[in-house]
C-alpha atoms as a PDB file:
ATOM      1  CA  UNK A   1       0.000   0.000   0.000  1.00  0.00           C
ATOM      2  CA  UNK A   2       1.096   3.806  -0.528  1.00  0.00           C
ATOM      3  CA  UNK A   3      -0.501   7.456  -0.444  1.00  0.00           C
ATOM      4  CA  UNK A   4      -1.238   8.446  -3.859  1.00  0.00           C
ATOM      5  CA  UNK A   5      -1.505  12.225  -4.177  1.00  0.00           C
ATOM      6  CA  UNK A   6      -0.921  14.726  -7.075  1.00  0.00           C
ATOM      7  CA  UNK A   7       2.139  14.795  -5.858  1.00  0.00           C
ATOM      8  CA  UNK A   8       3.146  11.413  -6.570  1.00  0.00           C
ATOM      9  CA  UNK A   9       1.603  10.988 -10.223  1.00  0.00           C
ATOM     10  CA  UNK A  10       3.151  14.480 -11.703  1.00  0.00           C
ATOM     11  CA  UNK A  11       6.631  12.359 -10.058  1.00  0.00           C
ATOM     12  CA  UNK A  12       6.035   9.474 -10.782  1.00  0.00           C
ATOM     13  CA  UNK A  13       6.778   8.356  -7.490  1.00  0.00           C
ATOM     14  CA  UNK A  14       5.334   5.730  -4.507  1.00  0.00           C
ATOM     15  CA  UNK A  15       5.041   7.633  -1.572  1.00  0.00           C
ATOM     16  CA  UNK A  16       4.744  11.510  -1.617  1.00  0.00           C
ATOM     17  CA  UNK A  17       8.219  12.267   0.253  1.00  0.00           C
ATOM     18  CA  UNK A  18      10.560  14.298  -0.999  1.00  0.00           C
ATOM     19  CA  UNK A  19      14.458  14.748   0.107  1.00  0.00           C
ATOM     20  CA  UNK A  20      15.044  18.532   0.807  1.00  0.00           C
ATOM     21  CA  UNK A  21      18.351  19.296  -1.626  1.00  0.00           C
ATOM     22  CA  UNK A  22      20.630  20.095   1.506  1.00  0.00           C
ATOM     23  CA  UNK A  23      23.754  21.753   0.288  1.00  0.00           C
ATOM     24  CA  UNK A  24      26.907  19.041  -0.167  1.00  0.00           C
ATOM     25  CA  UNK A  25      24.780  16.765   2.568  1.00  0.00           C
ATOM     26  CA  UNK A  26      22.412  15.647  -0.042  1.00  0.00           C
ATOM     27  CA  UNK A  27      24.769  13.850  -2.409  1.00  0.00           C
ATOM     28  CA  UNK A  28      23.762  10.777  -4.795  1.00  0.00           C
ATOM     29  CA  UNK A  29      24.451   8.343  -2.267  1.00  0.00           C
ATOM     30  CA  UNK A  30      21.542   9.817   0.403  1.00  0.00           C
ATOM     31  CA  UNK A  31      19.794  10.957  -2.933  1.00  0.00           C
ATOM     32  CA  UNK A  32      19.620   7.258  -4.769  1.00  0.00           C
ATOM     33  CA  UNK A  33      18.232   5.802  -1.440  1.00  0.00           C
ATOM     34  CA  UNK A  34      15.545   7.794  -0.890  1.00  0.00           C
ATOM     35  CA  UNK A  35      14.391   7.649  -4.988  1.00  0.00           C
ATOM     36  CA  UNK A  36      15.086   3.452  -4.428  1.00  0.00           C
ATOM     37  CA  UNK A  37      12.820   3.671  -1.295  1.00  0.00           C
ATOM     38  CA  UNK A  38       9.572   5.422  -3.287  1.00  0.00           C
ATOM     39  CA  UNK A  39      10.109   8.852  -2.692  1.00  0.00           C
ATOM     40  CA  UNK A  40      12.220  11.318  -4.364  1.00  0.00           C
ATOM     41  CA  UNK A  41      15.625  12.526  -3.443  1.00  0.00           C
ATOM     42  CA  UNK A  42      16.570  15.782  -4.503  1.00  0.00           C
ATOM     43  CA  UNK A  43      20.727  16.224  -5.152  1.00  0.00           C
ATOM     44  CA  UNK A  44      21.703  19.682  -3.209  1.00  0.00           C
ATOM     45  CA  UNK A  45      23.499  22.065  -5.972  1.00  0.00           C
ATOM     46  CA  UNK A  46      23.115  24.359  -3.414  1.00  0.00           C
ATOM     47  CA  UNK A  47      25.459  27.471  -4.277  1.00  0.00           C
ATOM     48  CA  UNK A  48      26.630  26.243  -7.145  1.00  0.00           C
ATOM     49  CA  UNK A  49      30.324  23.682  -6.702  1.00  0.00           C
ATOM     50  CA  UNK A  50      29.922  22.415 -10.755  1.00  0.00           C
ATOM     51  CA  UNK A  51      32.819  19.986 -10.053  1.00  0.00           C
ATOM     52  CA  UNK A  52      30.598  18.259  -6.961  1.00  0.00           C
ATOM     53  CA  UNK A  53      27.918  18.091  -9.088  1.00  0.00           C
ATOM     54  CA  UNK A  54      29.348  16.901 -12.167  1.00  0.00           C
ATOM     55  CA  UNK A  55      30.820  13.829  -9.605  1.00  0.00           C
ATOM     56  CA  UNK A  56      27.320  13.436  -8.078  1.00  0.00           C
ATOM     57  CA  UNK A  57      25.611  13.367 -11.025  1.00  0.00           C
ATOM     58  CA  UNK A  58      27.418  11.221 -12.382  1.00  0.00           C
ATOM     59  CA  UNK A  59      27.306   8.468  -9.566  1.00  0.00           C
ATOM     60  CA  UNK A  60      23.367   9.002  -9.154  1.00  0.00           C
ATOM     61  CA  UNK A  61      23.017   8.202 -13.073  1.00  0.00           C
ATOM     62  CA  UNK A  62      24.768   4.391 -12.589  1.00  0.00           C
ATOM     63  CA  UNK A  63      21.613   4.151  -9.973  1.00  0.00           C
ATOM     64  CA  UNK A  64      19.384   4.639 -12.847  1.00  0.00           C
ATOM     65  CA  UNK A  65      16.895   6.135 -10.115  1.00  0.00           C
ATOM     66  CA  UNK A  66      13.942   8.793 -10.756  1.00  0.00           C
ATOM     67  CA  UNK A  67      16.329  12.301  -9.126  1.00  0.00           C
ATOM     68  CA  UNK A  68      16.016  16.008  -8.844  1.00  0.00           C
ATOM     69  CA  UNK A  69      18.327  18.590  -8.675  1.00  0.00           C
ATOM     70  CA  UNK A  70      18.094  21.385  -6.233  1.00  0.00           C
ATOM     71  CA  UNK A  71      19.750  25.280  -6.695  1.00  0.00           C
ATOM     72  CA  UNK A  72      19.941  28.255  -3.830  1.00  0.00           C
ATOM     73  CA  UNK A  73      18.126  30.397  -6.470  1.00  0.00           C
ATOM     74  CA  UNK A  74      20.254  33.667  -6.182  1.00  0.00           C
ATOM     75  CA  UNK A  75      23.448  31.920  -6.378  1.00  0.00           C
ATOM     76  CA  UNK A  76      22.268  30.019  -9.602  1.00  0.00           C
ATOM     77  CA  UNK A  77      21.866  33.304 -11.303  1.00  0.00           C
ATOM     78  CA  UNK A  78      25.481  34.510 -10.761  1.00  0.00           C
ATOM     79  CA  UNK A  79      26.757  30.844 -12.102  1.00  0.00           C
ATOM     80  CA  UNK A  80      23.645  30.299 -14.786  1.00  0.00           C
ATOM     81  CA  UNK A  81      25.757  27.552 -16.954  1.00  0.00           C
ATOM     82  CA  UNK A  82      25.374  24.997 -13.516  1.00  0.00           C
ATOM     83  CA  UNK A  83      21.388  24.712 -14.951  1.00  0.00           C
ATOM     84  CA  UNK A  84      22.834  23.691 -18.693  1.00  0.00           C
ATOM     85  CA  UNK A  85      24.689  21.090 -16.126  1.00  0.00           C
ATOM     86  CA  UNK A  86      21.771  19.882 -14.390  1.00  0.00           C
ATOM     87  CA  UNK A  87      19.495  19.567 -17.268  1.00  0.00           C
ATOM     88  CA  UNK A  88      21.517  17.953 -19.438  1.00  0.00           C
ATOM     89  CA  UNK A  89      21.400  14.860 -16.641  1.00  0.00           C
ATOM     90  CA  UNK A  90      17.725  14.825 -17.522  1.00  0.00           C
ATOM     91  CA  UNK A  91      16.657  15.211 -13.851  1.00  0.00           C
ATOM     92  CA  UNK A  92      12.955  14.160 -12.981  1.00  0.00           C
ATOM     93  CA  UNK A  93      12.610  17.482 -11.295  1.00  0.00           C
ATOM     94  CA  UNK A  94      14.810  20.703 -10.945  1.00  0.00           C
ATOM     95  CA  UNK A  95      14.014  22.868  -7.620  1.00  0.00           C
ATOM     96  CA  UNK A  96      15.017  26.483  -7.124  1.00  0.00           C
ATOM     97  CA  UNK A  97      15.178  27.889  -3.726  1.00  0.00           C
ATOM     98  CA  UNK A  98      15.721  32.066  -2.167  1.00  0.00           C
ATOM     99  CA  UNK A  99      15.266  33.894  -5.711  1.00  0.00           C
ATOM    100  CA  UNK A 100      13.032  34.854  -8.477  1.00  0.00           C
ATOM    101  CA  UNK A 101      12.508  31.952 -10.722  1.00  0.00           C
ATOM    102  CA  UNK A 102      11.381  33.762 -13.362  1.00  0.00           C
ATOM    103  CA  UNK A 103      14.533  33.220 -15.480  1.00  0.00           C
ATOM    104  CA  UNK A 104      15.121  29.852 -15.155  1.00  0.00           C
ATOM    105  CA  UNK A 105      11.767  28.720 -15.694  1.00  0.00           C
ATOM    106  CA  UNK A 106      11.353  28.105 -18.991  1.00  0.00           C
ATOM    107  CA  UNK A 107      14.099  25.946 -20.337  1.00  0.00           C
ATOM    108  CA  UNK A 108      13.066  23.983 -16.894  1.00  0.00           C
ATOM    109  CA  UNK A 109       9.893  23.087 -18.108  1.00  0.00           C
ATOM    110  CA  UNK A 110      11.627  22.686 -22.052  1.00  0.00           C
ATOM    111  CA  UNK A 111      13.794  19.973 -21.083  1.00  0.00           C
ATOM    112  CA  UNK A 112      10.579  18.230 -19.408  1.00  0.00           C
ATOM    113  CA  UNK A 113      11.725  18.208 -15.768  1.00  0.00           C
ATOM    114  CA  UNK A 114       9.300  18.948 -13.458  1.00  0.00           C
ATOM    115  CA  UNK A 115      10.022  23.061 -11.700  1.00  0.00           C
ATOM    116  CA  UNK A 116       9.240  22.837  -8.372  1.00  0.00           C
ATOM    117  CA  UNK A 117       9.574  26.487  -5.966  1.00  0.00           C
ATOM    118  CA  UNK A 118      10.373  26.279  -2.251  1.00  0.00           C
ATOM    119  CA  UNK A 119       8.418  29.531  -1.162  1.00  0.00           C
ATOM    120  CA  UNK A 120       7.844  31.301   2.391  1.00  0.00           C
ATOM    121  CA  UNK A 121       5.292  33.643   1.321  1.00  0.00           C
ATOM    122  CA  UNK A 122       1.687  34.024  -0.230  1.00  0.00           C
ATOM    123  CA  UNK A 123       3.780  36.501  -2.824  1.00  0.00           C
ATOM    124  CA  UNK A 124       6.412  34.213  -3.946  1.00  0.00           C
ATOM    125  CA  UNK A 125       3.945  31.299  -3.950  1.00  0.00           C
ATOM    126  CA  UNK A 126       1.672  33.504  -6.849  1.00  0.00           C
ATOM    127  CA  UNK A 127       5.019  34.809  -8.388  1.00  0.00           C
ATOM    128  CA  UNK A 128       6.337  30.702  -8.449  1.00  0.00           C
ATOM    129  CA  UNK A 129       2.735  30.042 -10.117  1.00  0.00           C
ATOM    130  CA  UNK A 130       3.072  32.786 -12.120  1.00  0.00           C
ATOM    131  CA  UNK A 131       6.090  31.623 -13.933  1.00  0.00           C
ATOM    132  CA  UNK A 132       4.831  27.942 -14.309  1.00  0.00           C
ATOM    133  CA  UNK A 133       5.830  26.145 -11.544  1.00  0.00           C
ATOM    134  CA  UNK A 134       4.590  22.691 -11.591  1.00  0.00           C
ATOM    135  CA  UNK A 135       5.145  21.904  -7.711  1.00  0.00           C
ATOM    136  CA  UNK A 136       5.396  24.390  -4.821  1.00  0.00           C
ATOM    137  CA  UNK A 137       7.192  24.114  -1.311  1.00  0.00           C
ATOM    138  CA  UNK A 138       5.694  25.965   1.588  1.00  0.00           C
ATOM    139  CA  UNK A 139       8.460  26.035   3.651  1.00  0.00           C
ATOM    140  CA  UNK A 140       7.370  27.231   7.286  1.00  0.00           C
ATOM    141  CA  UNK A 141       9.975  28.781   9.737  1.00  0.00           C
ATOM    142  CA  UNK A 142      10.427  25.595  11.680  1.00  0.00           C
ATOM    143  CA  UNK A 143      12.582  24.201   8.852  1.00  0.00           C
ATOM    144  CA  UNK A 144      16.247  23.625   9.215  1.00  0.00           C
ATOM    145  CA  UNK A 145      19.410  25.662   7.529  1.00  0.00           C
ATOM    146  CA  UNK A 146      17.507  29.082   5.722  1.00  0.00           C
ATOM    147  CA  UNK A 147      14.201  30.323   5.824  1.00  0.00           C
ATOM    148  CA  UNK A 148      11.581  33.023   6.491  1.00  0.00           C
ATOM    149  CA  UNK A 149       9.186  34.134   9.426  1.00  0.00           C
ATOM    150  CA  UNK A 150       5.631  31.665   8.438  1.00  0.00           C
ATOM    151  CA  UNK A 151       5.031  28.857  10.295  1.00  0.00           C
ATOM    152  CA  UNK A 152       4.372  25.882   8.427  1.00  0.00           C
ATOM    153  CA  UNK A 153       0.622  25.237   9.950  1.00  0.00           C
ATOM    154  CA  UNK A 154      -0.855  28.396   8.690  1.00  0.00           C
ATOM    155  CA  UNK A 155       1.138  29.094   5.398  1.00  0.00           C
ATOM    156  CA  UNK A 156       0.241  25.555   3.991  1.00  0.00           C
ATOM    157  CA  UNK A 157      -3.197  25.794   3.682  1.00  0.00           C
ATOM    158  CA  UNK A 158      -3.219  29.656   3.074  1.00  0.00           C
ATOM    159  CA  UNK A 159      -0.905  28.905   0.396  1.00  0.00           C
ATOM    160  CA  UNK A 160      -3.432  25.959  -1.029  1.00  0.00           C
ATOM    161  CA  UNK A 161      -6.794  28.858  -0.876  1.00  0.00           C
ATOM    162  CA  UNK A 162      -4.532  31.090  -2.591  1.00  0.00           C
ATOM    163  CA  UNK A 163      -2.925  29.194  -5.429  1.00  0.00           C
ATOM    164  CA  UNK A 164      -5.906  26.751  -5.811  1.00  0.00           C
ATOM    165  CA  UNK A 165      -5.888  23.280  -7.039  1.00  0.00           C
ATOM    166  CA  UNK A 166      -3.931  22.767  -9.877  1.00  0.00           C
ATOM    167  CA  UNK A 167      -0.322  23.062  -8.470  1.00  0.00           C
ATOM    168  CA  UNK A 168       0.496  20.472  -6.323  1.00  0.00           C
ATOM    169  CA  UNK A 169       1.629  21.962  -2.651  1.00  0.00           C
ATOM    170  CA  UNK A 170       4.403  20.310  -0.637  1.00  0.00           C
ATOM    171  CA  UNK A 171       4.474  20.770   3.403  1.00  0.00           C
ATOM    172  CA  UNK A 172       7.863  21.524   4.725  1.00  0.00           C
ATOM    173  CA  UNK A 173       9.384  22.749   8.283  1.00  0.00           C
ATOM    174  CA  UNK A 174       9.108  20.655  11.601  1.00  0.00           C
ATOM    175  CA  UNK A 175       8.145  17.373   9.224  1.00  0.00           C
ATOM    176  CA  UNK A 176      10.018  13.739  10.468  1.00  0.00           C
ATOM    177  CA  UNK A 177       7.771  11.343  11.306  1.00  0.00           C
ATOM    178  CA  UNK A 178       4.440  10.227   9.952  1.00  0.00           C
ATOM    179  CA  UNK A 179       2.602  12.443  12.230  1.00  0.00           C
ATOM    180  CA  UNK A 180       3.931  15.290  10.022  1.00  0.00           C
ATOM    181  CA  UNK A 181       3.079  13.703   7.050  1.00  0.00           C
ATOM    182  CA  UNK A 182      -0.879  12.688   7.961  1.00  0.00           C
ATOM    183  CA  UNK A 183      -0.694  16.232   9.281  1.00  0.00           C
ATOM    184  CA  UNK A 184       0.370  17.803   6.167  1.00  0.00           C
ATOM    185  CA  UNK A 185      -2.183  16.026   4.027  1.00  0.00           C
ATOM    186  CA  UNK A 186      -4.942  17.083   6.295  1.00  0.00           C
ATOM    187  CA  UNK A 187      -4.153  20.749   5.716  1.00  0.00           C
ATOM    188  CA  UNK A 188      -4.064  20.059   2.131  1.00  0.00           C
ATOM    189  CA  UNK A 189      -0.940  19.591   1.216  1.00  0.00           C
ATOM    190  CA  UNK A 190       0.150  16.814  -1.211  1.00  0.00           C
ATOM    191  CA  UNK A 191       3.005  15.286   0.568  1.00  0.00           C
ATOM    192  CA  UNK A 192       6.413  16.629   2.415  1.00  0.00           C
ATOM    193  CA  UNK A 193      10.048  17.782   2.050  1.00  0.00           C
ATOM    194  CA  UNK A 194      12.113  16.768   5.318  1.00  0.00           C
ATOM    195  CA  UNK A 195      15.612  17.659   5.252  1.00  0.00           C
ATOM    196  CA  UNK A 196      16.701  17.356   8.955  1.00  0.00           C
ATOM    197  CA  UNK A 197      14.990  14.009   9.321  1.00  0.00           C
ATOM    198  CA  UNK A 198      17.386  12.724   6.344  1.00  0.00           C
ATOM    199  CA  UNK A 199      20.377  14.487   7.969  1.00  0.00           C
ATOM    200  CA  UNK A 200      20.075  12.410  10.552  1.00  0.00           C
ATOM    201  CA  UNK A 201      20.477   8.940   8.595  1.00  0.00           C
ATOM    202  CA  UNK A 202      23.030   6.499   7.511  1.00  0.00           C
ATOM    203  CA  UNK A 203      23.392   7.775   3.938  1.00  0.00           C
ATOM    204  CA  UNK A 204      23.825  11.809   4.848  1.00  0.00           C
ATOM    205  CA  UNK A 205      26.956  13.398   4.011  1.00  0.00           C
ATOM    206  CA  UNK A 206      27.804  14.769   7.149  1.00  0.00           C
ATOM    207  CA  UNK A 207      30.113  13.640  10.066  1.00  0.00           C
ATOM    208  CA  UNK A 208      28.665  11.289  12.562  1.00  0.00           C
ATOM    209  CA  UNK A 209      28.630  13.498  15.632  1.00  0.00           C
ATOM    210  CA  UNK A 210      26.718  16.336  13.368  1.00  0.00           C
ATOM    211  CA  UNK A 211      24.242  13.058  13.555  1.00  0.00           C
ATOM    212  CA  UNK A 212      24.720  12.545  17.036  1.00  0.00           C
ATOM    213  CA  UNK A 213      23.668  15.997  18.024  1.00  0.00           C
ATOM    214  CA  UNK A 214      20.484  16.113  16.100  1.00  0.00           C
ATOM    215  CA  UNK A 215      19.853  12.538  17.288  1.00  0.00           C
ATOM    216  CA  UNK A 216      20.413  14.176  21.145  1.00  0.00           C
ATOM    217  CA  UNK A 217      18.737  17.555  20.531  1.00  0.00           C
ATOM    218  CA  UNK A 218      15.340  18.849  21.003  1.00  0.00           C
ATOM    219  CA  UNK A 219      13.384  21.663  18.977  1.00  0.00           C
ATOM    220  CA  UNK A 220      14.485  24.209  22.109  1.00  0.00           C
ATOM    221  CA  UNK A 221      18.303  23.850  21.255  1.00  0.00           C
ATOM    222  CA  UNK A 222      17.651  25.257  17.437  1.00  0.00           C
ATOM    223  CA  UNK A 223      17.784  28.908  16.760  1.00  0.00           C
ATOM    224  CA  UNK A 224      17.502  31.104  14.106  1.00  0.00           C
ATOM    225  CA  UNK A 225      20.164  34.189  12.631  1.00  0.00           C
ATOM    226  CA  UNK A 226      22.771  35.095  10.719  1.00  0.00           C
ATOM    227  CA  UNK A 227      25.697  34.331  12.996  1.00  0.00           C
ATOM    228  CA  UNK A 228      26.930  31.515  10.818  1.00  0.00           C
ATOM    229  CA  UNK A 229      26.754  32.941   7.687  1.00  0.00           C
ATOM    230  CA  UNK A 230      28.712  35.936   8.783  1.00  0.00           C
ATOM    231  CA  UNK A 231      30.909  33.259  10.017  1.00  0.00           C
ATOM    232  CA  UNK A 232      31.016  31.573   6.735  1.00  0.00           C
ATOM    233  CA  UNK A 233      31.023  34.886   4.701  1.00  0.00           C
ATOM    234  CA  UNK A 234      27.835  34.120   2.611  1.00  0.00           C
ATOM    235  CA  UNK A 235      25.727  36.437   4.134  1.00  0.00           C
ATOM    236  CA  UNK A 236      22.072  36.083   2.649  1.00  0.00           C
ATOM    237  CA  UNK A 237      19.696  38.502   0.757  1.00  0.00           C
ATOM    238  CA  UNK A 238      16.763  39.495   3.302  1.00  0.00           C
ATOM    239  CA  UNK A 239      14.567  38.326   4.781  1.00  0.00           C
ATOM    240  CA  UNK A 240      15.844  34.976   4.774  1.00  0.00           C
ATOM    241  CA  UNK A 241      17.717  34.084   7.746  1.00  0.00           C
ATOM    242  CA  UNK A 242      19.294  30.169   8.391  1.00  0.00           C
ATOM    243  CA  UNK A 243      18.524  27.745  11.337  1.00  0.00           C
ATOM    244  CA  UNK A 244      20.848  25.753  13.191  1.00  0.00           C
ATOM    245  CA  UNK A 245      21.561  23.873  16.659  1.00  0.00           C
ATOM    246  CA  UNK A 246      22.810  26.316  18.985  1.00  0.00           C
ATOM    247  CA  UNK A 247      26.483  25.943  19.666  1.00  0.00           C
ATOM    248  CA  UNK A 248      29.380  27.446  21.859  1.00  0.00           C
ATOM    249  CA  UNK A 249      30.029  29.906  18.907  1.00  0.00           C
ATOM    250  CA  UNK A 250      26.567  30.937  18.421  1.00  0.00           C
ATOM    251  CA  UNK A 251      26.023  31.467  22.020  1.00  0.00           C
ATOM    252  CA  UNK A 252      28.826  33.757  21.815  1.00  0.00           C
ATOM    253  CA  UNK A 253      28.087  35.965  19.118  1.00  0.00           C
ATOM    254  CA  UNK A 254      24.397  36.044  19.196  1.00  0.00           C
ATOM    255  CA  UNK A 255      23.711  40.015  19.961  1.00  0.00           C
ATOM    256  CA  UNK A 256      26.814  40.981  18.789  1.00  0.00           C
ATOM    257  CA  UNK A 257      26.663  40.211  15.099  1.00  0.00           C
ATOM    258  CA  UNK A 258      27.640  43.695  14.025  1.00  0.00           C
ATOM    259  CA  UNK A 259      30.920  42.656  15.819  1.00  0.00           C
ATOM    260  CA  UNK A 260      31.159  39.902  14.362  1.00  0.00           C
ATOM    261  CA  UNK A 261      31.347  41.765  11.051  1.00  0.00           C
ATOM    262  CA  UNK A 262      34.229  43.818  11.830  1.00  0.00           C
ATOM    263  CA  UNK A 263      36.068  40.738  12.622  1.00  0.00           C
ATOM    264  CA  UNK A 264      34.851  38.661  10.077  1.00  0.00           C
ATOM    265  CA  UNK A 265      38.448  37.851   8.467  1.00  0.00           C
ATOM    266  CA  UNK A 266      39.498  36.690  12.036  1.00  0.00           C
ATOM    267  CA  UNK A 267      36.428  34.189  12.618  1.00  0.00           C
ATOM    268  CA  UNK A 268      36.176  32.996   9.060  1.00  0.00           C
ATOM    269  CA  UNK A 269      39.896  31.612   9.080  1.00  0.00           C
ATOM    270  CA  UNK A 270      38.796  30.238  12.475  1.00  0.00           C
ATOM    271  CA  UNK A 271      35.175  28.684  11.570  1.00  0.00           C
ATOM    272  CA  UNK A 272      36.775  26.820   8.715  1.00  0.00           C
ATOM    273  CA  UNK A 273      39.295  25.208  10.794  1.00  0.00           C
ATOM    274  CA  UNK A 274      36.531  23.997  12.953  1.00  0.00           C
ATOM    275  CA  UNK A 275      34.443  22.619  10.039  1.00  0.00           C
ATOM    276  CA  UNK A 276      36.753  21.221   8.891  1.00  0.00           C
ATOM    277  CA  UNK A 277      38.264  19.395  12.095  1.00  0.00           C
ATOM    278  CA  UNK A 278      34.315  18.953  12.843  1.00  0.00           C
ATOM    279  CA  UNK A 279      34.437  20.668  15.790  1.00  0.00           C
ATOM    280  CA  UNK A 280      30.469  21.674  15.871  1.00  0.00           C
ATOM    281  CA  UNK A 281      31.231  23.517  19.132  1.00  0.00           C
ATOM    282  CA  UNK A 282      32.054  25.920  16.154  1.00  0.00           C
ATOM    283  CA  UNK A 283      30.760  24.774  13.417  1.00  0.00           C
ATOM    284  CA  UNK A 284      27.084  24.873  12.247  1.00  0.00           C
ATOM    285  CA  UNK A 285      25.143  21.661  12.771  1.00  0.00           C
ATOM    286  CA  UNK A 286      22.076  23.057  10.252  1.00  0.00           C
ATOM    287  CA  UNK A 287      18.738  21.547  11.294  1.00  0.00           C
ATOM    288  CA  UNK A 288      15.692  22.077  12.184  1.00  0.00           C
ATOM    289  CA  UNK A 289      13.062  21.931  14.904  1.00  0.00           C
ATOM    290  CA  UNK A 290      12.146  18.925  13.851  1.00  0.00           C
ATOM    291  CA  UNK A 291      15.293  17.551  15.557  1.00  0.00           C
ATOM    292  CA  UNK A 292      12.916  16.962  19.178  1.00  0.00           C
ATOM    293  CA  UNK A 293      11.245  14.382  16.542  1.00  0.00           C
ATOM    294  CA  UNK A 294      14.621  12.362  15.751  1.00  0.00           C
ATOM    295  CA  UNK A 295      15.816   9.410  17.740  1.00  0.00           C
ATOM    296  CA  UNK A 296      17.793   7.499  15.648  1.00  0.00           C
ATOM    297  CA  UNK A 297      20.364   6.991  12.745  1.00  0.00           C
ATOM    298  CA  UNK A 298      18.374   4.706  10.227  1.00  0.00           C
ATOM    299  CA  UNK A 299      18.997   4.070   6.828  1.00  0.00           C
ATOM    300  CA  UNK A 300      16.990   6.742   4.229  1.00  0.00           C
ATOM    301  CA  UNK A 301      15.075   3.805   2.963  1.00  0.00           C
ATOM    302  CA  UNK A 302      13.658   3.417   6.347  1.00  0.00           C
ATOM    303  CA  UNK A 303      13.025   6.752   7.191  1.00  0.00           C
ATOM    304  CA  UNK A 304      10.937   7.207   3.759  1.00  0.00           C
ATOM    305  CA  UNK A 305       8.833   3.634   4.663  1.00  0.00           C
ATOM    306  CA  UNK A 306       8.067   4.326   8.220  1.00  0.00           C
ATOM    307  CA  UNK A 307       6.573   8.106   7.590  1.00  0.00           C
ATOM    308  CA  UNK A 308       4.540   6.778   4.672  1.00  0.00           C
ATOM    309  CA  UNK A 309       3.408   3.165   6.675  1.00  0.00           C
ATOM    310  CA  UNK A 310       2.930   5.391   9.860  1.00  0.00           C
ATOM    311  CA  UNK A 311       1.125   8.235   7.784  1.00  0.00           C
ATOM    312  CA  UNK A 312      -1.136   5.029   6.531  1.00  0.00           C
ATOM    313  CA  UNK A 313      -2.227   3.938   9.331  1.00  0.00           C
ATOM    314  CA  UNK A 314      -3.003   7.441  10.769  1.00  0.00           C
ATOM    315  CA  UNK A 315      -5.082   8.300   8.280  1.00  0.00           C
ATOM    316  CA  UNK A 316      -6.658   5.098   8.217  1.00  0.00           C
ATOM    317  CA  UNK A 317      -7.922   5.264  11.698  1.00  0.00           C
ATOM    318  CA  UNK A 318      -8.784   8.481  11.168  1.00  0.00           C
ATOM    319  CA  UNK A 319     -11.139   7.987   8.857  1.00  0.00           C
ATOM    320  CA  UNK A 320     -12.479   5.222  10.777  1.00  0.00           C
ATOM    321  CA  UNK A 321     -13.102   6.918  13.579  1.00  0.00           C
ATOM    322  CA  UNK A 322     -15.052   9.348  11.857  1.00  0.00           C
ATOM    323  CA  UNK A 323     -16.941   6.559  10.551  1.00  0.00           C
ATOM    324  CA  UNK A 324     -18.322   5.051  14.247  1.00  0.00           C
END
């Protein structure tokens, strides 16, 4: 058995889960499990490494599985050949993020991959629509790494009365276990992106104890700012601002990020050190609030069977209930 939504036939997928394209963490290894598992993983171009994605593309092709491509949207545009890239691989779906889509739209939906818009607002969902976007994301402000001010409870189903039925709507933000999923269907939606959920697995491309502290955390230990990307030096266009775990380093700097700017050579030198030592004391561990929801390391295969069987049987008592 499976959920069948309009979500799943435009994919051509079993179960209407989706792998949020998390930057360098999604690669074709996490990607290819969740497509083998029914859903659809989504590789994260995020801002744009061509070499990365020319090597992941590559090694998600010799999987022969159903795979999108996802792009940070305003990072795309400064690097515009990385779509030629992505297209070429003749991805099920390509999914643009933090940007107008407008330009990117068309030879999208040319090459016959499905366009699917993340979105935070009523505005960018009609502007996504506007432009032909097959799929959109409402992405509430519970969701890991960056993101707006909506929560995802009210903006889904606003989203749904305001675009109507004929674009398929995808929950996102605070989403890991079935719960989220039944949830998300009962506002309207027609299935979910998790990203933290899949950080937190077997497959991610991420070091273990950035698994380990999602696996230990709880929604109250995520904040979000802009500490890390000052750290990082990719500070992001308004009004999107990035969620993490909170950390020795945020601690410190929260309140004083204007500080933090003056000695941004200084920290930057010293951030990348720490990432790459994977000292997350300093380093960003980027997830969500759905991290209260995770409690243990599975395999993406599992993670994409027990939401959908657990989202099953929700809805099936549910409706049974309702029935008495």
């Amino acid at each position: 058995m499976s959920i069948q939504t309009a979500l799943t036939k435009r994919l051509g997928i079993r179960h209407p889960v989706l792998l949020a394209p998390m930057d360098v963490v999604a690669d074709a290894s996490l990607a290819s499990a969740v497509s083998g598992a029914g859903g659809l993983g989504i590789l994260g171009g995020g801002y744009g490494d061509a070499a990365w994605l020319e090597r992941e593309i590559a090694r998600i092709k010799e999987t022969q599985v159903r795979f999108g491509i996802g792009f940070i949207t305003w990072s795309l545009a400064k690097q515009p050949r990385l779509l030629d890239l992505a297209l070429e691989s003749g991805p099920a779906a390509v999914m643009l993020s933090f940007g107008d889509p407008a330009p990117f739209a068309e030879p999208i939906k040319r090459s016959g991959a499905a366009l699917i818009c993340q979105v935070q607002t009523i505005d960018m969902a009609r502007e996504a629509a506007s432009v032909g976007a097959d799929i959109l994301v409402a992405q509430g402000t519970e969701a890991g790494g960056h993101g707006a001010t909506r929560s995802t409870l009210t903006l889904v189903p606003e989203l749904i009365d305001a675009i109507g039925p004929d674009v398929p709507v995808v929950a996102a933000g605070g989403i890991a276990d079935g719960r989220g999923l039944a949830a998300a269907l009962m506002l309207g939606a027609s299935g979910v992106l998790m990203g933290t959920r899949f950080y937190a697995t077997k497959e991610a491309a991420i070091a273990a104890e950035a698994k380990a502290r999602v696996q230990r955390a709880t929604g109250d230990e995520t904040a979000r700012g802009v500490v890390f990307d000052i750290a990082r030096k990719r500070v992001w266009p308004a009004p999107f601002t990035g969620r993490c775990l909170r950390n020795d380093f945020l601690e410190r700097w929260t309140g004083r990020e204007l500080e933090l700017v003056r000695r941004a050579e200084q920290e930057h030198a010293g951030y990348l050190a720490a990432r790459e030592a994977g000292n997350f004391d300093i380093a960003a561990v980027i997830a969500g609030e759905a991290v209260g929801l995770v409690r243990d390391i599975p395999s993406a295969r599992e993670v994409v069977v027990r939401v959908s069987q657990e989202a099953e049987a929700l809805l099936k008592g549910a409706t049974q209930r309702l029935s008495e």
